[in-house]
Protein backbone atom coordinates (compact mmCIF):
# COMPACT_ATOMS: atom_id res chain seq x y z
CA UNK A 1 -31.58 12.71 -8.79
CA UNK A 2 -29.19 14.08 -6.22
CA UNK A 3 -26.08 13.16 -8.44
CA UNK A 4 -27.74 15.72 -11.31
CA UNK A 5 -28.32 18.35 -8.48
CA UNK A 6 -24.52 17.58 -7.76
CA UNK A 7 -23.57 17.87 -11.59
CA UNK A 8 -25.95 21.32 -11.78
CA UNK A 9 -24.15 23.08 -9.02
CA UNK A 10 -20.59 22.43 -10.08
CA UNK A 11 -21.58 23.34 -13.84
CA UNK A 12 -22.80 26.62 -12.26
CA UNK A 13 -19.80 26.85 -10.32
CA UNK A 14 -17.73 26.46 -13.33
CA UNK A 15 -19.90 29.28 -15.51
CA UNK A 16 -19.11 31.21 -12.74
CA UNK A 17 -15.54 31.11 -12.73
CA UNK A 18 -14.86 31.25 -16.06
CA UNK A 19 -17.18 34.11 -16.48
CA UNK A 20 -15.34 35.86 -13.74
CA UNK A 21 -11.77 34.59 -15.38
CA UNK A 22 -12.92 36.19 -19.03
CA UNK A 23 -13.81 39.77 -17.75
CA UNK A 24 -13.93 41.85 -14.73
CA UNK A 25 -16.88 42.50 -12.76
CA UNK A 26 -17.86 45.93 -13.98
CA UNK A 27 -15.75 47.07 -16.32
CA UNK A 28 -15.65 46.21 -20.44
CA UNK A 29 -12.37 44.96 -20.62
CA UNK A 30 -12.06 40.91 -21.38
CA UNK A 31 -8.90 39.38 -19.80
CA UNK A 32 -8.18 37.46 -23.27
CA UNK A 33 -7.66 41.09 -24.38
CA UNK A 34 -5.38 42.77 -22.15
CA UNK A 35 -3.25 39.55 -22.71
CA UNK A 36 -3.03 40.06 -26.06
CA UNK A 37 -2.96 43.91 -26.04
CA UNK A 38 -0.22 44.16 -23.27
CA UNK A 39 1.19 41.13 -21.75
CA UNK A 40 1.66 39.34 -25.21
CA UNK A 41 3.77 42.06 -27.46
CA UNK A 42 5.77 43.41 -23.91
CA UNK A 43 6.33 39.47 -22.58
CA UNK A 44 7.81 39.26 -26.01
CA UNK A 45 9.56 41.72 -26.77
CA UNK A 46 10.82 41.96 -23.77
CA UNK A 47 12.12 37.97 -24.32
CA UNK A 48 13.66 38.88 -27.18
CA UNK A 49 15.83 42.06 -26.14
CA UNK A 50 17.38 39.72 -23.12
CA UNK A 51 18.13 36.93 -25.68
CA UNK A 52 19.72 39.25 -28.02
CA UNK A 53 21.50 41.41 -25.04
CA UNK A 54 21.05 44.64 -24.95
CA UNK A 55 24.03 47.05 -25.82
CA UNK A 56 22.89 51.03 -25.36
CA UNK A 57 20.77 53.24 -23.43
CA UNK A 58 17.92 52.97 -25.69
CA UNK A 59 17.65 49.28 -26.12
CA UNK A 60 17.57 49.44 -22.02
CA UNK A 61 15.17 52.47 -21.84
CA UNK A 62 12.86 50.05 -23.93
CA UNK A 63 13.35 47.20 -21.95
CA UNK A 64 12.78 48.83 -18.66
CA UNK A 65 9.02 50.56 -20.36
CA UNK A 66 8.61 46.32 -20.99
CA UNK A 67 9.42 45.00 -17.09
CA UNK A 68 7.46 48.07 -15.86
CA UNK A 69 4.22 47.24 -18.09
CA UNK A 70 4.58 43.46 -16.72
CA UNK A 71 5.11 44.12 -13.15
CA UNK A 72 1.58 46.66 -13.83
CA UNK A 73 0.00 44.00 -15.35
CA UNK A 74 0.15 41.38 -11.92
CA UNK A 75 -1.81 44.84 -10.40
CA UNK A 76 -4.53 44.77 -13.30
CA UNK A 77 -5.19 40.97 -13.30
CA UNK A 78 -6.00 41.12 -9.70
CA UNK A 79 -8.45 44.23 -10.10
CA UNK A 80 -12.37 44.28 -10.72
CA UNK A 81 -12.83 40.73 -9.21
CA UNK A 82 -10.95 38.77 -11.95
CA UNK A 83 -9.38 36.66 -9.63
CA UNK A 84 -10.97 33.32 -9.08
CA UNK A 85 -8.58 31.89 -7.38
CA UNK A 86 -5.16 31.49 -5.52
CA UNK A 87 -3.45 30.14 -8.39
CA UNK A 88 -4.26 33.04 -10.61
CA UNK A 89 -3.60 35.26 -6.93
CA UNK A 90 0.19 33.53 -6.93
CA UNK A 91 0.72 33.84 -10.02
CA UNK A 92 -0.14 37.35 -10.55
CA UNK A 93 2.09 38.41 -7.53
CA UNK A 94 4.57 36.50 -9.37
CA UNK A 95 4.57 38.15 -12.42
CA UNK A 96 4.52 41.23 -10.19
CA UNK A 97 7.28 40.27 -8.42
CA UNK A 98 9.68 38.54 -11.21
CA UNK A 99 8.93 41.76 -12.96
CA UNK A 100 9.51 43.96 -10.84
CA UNK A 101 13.21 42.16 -9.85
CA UNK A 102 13.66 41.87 -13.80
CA UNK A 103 13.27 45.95 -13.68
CA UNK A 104 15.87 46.29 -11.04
CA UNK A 105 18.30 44.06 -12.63
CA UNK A 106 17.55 46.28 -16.21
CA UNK A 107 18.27 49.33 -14.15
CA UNK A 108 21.43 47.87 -12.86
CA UNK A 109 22.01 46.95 -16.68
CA UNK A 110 22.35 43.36 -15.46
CA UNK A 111 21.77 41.42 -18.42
CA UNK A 112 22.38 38.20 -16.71
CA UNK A 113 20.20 39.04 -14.22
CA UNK A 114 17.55 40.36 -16.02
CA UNK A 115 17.77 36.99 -17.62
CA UNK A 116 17.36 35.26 -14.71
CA UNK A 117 14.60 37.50 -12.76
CA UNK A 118 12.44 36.94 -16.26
CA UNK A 119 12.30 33.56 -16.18
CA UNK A 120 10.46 33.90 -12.80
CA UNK A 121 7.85 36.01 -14.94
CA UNK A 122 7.39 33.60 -17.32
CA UNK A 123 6.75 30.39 -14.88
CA UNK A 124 4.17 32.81 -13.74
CA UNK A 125 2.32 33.39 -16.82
CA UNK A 126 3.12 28.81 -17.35
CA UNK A 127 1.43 28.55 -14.13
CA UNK A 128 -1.12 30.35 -14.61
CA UNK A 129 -2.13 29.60 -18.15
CA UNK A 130 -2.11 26.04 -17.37
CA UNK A 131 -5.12 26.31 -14.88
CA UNK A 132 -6.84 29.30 -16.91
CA UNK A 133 -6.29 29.38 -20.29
CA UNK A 134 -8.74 27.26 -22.34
């Protein structure tokens, strides 16, 4: 009997936090969503731009709007009690952070390394996704 009260408490546990992983607390917006409405398409493209190298103003004016969306991102997966954790905590002040130091280096027009500062972003969203992500 007390190894079903056991099993109970950490299935309720679990409900818990993945309920609070899926969506925020009070507002509408389901994490799976925002990944796939922001960090998806600018992770991406932003991936691509570096791996192609970027060669004039515009191409960095569009990969600059990419870092900065990222490094906002860390902010909004933190927000309305999504975070369940320290490993989604870490990792969301690493994307901020990689992000952010991928924006300087685009400012700088630092191809190299922008290169470099984005891989940080993307162990963050590895890291992350490995614990979260079902």
């Amino acid at each position: 009997m007390k190894k079903i009260g056991i099993g109970l408490i950490a299935l309720a546990m679990g409900a818990m936090l993945t309920a609070q992983v899926q969506k925020g607390k009070t507002r509408p917006l389901e994490t799976k969503i925002w990944m796939k409405a922001v960090n998806q398409p600018h992770c991406g493209a932003l991936a691509k731009q570096l791996k192609a190298g970027i060669s004039d103003d515009a191409g960095w004016a569009e990969a600059k709007m990419h870092a900065e969306m990222l490094a906002e991102s860390g902010h909004v997966l933190m927000a309305d009690g999504r975070c369940p954790d320290s490993t989604w905590a870490n990792a969301s002040k690493d994307l901020r952070e990689g992000s952010e130091a991928t924006l300087k280096a685009i400012e700088a027009k630092n191809l190299a390394q922008a290169n470099t500062e984005f891989a940080r972003v993307l162990s963050s969203c590895k890291g992350c996704h490995t614990a979260h992500k079902k």
